[in-house]
Protein backbone atom coordinates (compact mmCIF):
# COMPACT_ATOMS: atom_id res chain seq x y z
CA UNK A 1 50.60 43.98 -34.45
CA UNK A 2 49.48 44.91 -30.99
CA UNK A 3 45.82 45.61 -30.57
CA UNK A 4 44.45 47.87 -28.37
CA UNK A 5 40.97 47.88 -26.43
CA UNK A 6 38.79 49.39 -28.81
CA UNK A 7 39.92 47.20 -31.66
CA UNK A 8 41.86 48.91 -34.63
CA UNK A 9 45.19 47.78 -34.72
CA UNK A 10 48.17 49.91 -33.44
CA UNK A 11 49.23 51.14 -36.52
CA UNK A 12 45.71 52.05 -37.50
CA UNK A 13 45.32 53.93 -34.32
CA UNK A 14 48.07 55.97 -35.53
CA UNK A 15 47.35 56.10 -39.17
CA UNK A 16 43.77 56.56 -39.25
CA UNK A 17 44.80 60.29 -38.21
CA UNK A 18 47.34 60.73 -41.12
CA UNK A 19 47.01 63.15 -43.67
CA UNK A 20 49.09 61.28 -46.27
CA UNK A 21 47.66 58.08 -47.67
CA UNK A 22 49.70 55.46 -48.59
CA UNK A 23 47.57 54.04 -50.52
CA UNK A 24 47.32 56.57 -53.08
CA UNK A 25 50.32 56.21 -55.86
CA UNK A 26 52.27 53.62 -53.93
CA UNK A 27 51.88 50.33 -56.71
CA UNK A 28 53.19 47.97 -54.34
CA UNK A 29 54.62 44.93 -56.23
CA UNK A 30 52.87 41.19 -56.78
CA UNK A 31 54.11 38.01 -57.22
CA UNK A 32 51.75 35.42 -58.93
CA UNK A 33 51.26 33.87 -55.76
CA UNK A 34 49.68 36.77 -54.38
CA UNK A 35 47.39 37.59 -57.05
CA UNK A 36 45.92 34.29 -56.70
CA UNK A 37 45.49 35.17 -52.84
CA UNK A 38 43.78 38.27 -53.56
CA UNK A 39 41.94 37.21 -56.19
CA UNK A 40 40.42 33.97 -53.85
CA UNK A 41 40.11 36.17 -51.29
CA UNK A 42 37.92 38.77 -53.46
CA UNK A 43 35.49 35.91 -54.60
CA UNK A 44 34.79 34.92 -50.48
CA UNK A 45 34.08 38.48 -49.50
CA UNK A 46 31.72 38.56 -52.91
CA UNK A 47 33.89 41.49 -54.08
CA UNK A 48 34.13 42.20 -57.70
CA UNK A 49 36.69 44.39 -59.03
CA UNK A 50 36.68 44.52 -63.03
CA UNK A 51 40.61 44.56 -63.42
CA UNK A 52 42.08 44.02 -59.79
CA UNK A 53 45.69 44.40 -60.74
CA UNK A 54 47.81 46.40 -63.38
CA UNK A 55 51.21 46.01 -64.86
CA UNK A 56 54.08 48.33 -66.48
CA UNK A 57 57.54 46.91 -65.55
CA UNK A 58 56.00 44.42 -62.98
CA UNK A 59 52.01 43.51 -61.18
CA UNK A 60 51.00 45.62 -58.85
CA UNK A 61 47.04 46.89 -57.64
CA UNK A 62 44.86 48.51 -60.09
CA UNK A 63 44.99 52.12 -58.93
CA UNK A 64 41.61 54.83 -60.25
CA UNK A 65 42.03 58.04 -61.35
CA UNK A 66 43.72 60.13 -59.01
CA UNK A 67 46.00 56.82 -57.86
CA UNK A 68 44.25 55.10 -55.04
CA UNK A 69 44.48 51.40 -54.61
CA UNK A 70 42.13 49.71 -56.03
CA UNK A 71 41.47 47.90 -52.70
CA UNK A 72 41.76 50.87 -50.71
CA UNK A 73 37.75 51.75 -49.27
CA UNK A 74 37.50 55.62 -49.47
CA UNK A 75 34.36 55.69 -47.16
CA UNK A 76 36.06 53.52 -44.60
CA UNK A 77 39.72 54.43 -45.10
CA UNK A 78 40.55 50.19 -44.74
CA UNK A 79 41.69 47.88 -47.47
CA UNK A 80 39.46 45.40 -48.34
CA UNK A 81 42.06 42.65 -48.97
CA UNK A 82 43.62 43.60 -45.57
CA UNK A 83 43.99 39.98 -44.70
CA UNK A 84 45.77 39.09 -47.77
CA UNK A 85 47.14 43.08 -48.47
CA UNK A 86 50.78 42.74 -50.48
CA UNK A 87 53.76 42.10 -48.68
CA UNK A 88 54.91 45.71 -49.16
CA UNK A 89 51.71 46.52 -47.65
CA UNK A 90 52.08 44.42 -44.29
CA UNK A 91 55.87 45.95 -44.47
CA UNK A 92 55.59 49.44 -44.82
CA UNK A 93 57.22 51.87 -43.08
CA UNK A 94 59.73 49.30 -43.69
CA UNK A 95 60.97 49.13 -46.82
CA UNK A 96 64.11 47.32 -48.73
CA UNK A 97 66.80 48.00 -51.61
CA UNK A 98 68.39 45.78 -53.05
CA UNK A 99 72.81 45.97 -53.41
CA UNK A 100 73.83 43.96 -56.67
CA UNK A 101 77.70 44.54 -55.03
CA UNK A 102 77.46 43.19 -51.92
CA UNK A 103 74.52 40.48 -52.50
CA UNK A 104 72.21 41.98 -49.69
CA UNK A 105 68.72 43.11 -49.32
CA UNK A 106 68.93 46.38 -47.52
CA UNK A 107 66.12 47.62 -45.30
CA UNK A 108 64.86 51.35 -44.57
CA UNK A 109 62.06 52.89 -42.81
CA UNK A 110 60.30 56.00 -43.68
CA UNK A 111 61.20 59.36 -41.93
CA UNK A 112 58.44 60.88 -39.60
CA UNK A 113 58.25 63.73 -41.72
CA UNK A 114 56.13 61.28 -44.26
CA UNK A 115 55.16 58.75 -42.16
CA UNK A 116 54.25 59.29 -38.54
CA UNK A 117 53.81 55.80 -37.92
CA UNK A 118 57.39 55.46 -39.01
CA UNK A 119 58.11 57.93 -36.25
CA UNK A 120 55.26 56.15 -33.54
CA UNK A 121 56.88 52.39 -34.10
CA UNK A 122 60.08 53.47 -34.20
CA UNK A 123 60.07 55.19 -30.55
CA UNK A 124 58.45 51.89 -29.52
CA UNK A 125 61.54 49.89 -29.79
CA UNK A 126 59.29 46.39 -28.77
CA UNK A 127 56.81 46.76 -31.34
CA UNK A 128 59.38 48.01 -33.95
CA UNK A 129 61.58 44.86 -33.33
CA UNK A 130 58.32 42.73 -33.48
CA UNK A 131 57.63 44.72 -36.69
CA UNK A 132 60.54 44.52 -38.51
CA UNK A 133 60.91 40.69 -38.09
CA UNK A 134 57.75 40.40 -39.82
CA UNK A 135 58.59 42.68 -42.65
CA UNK A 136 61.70 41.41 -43.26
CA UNK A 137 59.64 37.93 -43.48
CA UNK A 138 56.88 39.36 -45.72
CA UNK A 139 59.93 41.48 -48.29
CA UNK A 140 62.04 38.85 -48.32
CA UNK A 141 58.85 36.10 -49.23
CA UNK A 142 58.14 38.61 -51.93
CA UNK A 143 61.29 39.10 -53.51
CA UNK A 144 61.62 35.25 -53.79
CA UNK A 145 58.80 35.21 -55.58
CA UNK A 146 59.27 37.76 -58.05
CA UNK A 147 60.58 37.39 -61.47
CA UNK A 148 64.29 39.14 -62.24
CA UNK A 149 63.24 41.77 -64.32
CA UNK A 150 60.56 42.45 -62.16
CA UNK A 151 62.46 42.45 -58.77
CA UNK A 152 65.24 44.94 -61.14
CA UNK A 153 62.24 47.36 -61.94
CA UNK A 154 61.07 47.74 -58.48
CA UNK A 155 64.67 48.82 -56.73
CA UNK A 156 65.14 51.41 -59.42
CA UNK A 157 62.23 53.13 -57.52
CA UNK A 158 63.85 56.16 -55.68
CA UNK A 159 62.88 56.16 -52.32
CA UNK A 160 64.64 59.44 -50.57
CA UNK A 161 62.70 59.90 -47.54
CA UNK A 162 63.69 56.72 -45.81
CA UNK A 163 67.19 55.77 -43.77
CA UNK A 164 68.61 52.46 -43.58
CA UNK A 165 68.14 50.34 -40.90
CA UNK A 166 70.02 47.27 -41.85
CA UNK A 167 70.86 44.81 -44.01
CA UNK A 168 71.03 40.94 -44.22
CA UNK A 169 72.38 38.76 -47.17
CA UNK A 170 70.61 37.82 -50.06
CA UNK A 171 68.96 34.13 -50.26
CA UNK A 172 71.25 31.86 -52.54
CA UNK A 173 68.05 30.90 -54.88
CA UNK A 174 67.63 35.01 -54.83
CA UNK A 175 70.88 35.55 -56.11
CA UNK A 176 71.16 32.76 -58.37
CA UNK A 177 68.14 33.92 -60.12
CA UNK A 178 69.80 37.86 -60.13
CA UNK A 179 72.68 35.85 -61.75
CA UNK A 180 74.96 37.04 -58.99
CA UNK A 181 76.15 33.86 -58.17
């Protein structure tokens, strides 16, 4: 994203100031692929977290007792797999639905009123654009890569505080594997 002089990225600029953490009882989803990414990247930084990830309907990070990320550093308020953070992660405000109906991947952002980065990026319309393209890259990766019942799990998350923003179609192999082709 666009970084600024005293180097914290723009959305850290904005979030660092938050009083709601998003990384406390979000459970953002992982495919295999990423687990392997975040486990590799846990053995170079000489990290070692007993169980990294957990998993009820589908993977997600190991959270501790009252719901942070397991990756989330409480002293420094930064994830230590930024890098390699879930695609959810490197999405959010943005986030998606799926419509079994119309065989598209629907995307919505978070209102202000939970988010104020939400609010900051979307009054930036350049960064927003340049945002969205790369969460619609990093959603759209993940729900590739996810198994069906997993991928079914996750949209049956109610998400009211967010507005849609748009929609695209659904890949074929994604809605071949959803069995909606």
């Amino acid at each position: 994203m666009l970084e600024k002089d005293n180097g914290v990225t723009y959305s850290f600029d904005v979030c660092s100031h938050c009083a709601t953490i998003c990384c406390q009882d979000a459970k953002p989803p992982l495919s295999k692929k990423r687990k392997k990414t975040i486990k590799e990247n846990l053995a170079r930084q000489k990290i070692s977290i007993k169980e990294p990830f957990a998993k009820e309907s589908y993977y997600y990070p190991s959270v501790d007792e009252l719901l942070y990320c397991g990756f989330f550093n409480k002293k420094t308020g930064k994830c230590v797999v930024h890098s390699v953070k879930p695609e959810t992660c490197v999405a959010g405000p943005i986030t998606f639905d799926i419509n079994f109906y119309t065989k598209k991947i629907e995307w919505f952002l978070k209102k202000g009123e939970i988010c104020a980065y939400a609010a900051t990026l979307y009054a930036d319309k350049e960064a927003f654009k340049k945002h969205f393209k790369i969460a619609k890259k990093q959603i759209t990766q993940l729900v590739s890569e996810l198994d069906p019942e997993e991928l079914r799990a996750i949209v049956k998350i109610d998400e009211p505080q967010t507005f849609k923003i748009g929609e695209n179609d659904l890949p074929l192999k994604t809605q071949i594997k959803l069995k909606l082709k």
